[in-house]
Structure formats: C-alpha cells, structure tokens
N, C-alpha and C. Protein backbone atom coordinates (compact mmCIF):
# COMPACT_ATOMS: atom_id res chain seq x y z
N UNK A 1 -28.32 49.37 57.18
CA UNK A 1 -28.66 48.93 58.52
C UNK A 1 -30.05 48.31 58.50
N UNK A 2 -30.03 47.13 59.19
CA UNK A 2 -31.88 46.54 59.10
C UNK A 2 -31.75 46.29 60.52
N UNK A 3 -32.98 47.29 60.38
CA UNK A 3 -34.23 47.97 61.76
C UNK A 3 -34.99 46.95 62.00
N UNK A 4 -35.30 46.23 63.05
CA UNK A 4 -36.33 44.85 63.39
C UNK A 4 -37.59 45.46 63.90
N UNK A 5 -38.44 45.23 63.89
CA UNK A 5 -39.81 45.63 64.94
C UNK A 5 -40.20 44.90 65.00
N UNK A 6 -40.61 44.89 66.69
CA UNK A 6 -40.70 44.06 67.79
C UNK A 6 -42.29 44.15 68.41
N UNK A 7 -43.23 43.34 68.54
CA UNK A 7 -44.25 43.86 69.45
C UNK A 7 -44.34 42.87 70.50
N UNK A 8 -44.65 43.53 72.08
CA UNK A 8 -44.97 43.15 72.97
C UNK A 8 -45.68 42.58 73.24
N UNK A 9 -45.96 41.03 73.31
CA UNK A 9 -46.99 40.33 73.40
C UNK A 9 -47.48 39.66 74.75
N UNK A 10 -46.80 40.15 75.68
CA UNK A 10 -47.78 39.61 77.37
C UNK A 10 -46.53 40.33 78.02
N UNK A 11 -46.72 40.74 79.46
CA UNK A 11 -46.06 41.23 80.73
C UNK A 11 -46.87 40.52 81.81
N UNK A 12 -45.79 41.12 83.09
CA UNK A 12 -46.06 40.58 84.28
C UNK A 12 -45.39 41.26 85.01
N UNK A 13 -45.84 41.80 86.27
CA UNK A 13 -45.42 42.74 86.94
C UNK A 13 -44.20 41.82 87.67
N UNK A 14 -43.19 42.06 87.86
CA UNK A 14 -42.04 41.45 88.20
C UNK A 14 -41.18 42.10 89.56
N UNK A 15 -41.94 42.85 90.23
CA UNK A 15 -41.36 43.69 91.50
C UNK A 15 -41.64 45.00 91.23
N UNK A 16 -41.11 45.94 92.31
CA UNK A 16 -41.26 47.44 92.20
C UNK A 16 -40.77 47.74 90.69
N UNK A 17 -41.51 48.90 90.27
CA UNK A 17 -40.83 49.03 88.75
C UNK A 17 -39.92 47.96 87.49
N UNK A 18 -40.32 46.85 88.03
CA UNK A 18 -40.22 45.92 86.87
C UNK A 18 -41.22 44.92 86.29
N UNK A 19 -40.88 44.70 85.17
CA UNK A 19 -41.69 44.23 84.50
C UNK A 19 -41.19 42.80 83.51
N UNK A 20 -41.73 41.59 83.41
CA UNK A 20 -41.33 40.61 82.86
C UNK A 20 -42.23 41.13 81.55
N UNK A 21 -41.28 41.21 80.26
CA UNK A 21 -42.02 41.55 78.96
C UNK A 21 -41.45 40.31 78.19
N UNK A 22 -42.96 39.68 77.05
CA UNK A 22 -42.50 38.96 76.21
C UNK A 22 -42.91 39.26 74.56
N UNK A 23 -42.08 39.18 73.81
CA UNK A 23 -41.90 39.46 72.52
C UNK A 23 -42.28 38.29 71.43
N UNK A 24 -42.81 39.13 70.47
CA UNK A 24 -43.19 38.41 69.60
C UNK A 24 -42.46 37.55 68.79
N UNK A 25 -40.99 37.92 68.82
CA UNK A 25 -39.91 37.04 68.27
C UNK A 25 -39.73 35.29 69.29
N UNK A 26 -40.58 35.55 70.40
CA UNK A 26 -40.18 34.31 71.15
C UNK A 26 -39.13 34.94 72.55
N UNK A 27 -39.06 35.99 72.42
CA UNK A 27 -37.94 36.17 73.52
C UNK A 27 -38.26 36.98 74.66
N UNK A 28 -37.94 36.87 75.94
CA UNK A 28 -38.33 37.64 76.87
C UNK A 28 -37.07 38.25 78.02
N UNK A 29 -37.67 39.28 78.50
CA UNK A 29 -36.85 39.88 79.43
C UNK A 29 -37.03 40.86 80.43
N UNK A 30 -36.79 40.67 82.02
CA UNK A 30 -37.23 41.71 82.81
C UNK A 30 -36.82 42.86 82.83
N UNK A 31 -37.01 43.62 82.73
CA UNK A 31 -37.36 44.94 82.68
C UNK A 31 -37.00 45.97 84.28
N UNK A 32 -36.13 46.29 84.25
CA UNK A 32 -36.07 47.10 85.33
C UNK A 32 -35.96 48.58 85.02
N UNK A 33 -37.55 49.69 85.31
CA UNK A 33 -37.80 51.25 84.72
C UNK A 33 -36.94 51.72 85.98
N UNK A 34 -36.67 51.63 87.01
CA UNK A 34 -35.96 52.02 88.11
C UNK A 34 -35.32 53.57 87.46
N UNK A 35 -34.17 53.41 86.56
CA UNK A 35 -33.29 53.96 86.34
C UNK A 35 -33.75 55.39 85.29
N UNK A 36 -34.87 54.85 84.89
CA UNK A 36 -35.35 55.79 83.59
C UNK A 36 -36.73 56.77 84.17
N UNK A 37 -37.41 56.52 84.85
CA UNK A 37 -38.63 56.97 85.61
C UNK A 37 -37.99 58.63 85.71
N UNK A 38 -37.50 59.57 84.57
CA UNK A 38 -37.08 60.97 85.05
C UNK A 38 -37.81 61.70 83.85
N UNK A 39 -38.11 63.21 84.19
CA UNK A 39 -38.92 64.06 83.85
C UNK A 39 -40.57 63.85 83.90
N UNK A 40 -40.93 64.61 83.02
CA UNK A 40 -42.25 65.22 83.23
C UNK A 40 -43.13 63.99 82.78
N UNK A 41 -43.00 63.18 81.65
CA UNK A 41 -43.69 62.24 81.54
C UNK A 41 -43.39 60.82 82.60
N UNK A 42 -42.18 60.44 82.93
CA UNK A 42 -41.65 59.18 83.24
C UNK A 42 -41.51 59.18 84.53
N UNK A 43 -41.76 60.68 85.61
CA UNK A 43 -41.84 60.02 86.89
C UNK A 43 -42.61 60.22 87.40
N UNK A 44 -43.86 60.42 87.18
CA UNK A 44 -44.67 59.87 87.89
C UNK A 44 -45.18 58.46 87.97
N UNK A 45 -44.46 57.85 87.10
CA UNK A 45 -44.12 56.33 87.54
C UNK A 45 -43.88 55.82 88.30
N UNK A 46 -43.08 56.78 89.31
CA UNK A 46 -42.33 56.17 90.47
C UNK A 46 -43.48 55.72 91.36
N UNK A 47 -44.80 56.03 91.14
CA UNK A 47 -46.15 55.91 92.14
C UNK A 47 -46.52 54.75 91.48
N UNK A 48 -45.89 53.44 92.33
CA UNK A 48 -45.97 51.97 91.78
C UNK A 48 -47.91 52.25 91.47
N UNK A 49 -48.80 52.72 91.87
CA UNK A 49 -49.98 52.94 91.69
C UNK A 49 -50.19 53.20 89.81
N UNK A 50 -49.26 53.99 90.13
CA UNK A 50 -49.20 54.32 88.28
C UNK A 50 -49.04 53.07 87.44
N UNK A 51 -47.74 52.94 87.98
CA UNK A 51 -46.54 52.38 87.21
C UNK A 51 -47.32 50.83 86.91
N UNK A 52 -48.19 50.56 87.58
CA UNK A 52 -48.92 49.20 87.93
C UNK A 52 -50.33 49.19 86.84
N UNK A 53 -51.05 50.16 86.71
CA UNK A 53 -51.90 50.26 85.51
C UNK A 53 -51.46 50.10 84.08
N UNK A 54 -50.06 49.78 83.89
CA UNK A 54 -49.19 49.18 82.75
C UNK A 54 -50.39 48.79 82.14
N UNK A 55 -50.46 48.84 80.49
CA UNK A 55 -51.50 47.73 79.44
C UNK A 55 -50.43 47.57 78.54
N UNK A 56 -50.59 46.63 77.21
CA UNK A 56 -50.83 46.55 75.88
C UNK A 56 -51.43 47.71 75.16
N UNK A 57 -50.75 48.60 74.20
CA UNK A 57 -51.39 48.89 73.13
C UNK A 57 -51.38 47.87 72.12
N UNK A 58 -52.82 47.83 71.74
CA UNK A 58 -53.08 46.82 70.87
C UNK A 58 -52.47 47.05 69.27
N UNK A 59 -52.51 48.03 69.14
CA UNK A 59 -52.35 48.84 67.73
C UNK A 59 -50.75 49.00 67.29
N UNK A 60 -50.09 49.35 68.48
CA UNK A 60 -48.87 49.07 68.59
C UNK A 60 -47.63 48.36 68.91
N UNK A 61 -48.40 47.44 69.74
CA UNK A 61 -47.73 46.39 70.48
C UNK A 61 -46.64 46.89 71.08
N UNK A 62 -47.06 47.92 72.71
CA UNK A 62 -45.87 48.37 73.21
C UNK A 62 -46.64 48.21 74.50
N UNK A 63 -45.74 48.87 75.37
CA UNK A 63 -46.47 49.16 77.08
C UNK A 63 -47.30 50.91 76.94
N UNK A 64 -48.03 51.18 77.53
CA UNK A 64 -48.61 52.17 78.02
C UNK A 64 -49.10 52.24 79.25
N UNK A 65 -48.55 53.67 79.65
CA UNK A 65 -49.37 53.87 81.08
C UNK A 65 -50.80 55.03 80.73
N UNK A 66 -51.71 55.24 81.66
CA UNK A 66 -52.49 55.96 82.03
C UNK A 66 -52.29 57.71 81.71
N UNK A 67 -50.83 57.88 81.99
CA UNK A 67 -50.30 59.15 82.19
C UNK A 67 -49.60 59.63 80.32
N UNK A 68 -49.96 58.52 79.71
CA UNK A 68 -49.12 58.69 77.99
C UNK A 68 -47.99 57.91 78.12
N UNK A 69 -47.25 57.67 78.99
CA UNK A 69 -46.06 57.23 78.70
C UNK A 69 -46.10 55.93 78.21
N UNK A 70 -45.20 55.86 77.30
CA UNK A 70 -44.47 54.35 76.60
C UNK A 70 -43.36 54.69 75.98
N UNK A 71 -42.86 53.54 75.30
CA UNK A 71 -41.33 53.20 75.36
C UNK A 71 -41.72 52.05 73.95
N UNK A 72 -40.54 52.82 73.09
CA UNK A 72 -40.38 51.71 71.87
C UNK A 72 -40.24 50.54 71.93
N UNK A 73 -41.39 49.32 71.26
CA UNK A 73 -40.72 48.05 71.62
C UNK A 73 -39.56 47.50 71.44
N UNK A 74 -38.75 48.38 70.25
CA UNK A 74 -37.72 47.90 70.11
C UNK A 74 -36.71 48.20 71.16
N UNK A 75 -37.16 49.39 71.72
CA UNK A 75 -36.15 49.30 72.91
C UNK A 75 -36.48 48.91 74.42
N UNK A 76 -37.50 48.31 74.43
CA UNK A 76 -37.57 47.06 75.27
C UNK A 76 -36.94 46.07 74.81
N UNK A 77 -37.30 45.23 73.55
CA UNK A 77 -36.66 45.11 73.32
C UNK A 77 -34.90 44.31 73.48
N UNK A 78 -34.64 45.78 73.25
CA UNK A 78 -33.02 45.55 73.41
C UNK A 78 -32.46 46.43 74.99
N UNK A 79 -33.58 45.93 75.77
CA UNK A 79 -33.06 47.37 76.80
C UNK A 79 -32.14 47.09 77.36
N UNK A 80 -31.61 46.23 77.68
CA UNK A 80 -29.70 45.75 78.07
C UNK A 80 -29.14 47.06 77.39
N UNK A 81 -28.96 47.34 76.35
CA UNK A 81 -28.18 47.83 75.76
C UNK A 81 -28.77 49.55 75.36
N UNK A 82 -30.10 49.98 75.65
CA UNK A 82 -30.41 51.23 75.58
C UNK A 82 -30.79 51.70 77.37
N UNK A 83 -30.76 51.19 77.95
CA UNK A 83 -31.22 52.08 79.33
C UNK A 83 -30.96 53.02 79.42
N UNK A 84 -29.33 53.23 79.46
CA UNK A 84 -28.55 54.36 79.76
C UNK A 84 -28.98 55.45 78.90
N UNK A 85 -29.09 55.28 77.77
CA UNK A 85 -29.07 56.53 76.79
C UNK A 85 -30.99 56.54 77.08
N UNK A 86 -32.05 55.72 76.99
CA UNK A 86 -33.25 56.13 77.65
C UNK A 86 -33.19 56.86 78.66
N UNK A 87 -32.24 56.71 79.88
CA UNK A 87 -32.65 57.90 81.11
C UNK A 87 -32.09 59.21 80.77
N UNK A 88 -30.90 58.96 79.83
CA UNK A 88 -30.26 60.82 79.18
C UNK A 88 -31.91 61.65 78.66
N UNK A 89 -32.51 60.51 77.72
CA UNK A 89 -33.17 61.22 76.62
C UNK A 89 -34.57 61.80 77.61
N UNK A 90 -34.74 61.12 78.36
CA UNK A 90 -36.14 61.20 79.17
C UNK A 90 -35.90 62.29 80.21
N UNK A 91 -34.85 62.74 80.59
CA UNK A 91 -33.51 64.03 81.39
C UNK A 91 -34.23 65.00 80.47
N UNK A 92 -33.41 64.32 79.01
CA UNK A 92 -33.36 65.95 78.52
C UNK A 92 -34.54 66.62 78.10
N UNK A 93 -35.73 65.42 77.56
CA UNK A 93 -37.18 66.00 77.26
C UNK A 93 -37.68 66.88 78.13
N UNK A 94 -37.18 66.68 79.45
CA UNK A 94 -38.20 67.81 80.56
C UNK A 94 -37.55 68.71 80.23
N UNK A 95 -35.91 69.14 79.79
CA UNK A 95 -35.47 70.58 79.16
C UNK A 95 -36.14 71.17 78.19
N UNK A 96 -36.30 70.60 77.82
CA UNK A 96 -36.95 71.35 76.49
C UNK A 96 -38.32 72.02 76.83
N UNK A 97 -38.52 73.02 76.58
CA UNK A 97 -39.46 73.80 76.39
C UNK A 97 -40.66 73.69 75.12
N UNK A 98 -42.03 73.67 75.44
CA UNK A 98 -42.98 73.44 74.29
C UNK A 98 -43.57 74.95 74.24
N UNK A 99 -43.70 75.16 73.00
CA UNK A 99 -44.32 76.37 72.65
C UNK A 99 -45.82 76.36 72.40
C-alpha cells in the first residue's frame, strides 16, 4: 500500500465550521467540521470563536486550533471519504478513559 503525505498549504474560513483548505499537491477542498466537532477535544469547536483561531502548523503542515485539536492532513486531505469514520473515532476518544 503507498501512503501519500499531504501538507496544508493556505485556508480560508468558508462559513460556520468550514473551511476552504489547499494542498500542497495543487488540490483543494472545503471542508465541512460540522459533523465531526464531538468529544472532549473537538467540541468545543462548535464556539465558531474557537473554531475561527484555526492556524498552520508550520512543522507539520496541518490545521490547529488553540484548544490542541488537529486532524491529519491526509485526512483532510481525502475527507470526502473519511468524515464518517473521523466523527466514530472522535465519539469514541471521549470513551476512553486516561490514567
């Protein structure tokens, strides 16, 4: 299997919880967090206040908020095709218990 990595090279706030992201491959795509904004890290997103201090990590070339949260570029990415399983995984992280 060959794994691509992707870095995020400019955004633009594109409405409530979306985001126009463009990639270093040349390709771009809006972004709607609507659906994924669940548990302990990802909703307090829902406070467009948050959600709006969006940057660049430089080091990584991904999104970051204020609060820690980010999201693989690769699955920005490809987020057509991972949303669904992003809002399971971001569900089940608040289950889990840290010791």
């Amino acid at each position: 299997m060959i794994y691509k990595f992707y870095r995020v090279v400019a955004f633009e706030i594109a409405g409530p919880h979306k985001l126009s992201v463009s990639f270093d491959d040349g390709s771009s795509r809006v972004i709607d967090f609507s659906t994924v904004l669940v548990g302990r890290l990802y909703e307090p997103l829902r406070d467009l206040r948050l959600f709006e201090q969006v940057r660049i990590d430089p080091e990584v070339g991904t999104l970051i908020w204020p609060n820690g949260a980010d999201f693989n570029p690769a699955m920005l990415h490809d987020w057509n095709s991972n949303s669904a399983a992003i809002a399971r995984s971001a569900a089940e992280m608040d289950s889990v218990s840290v010791s």
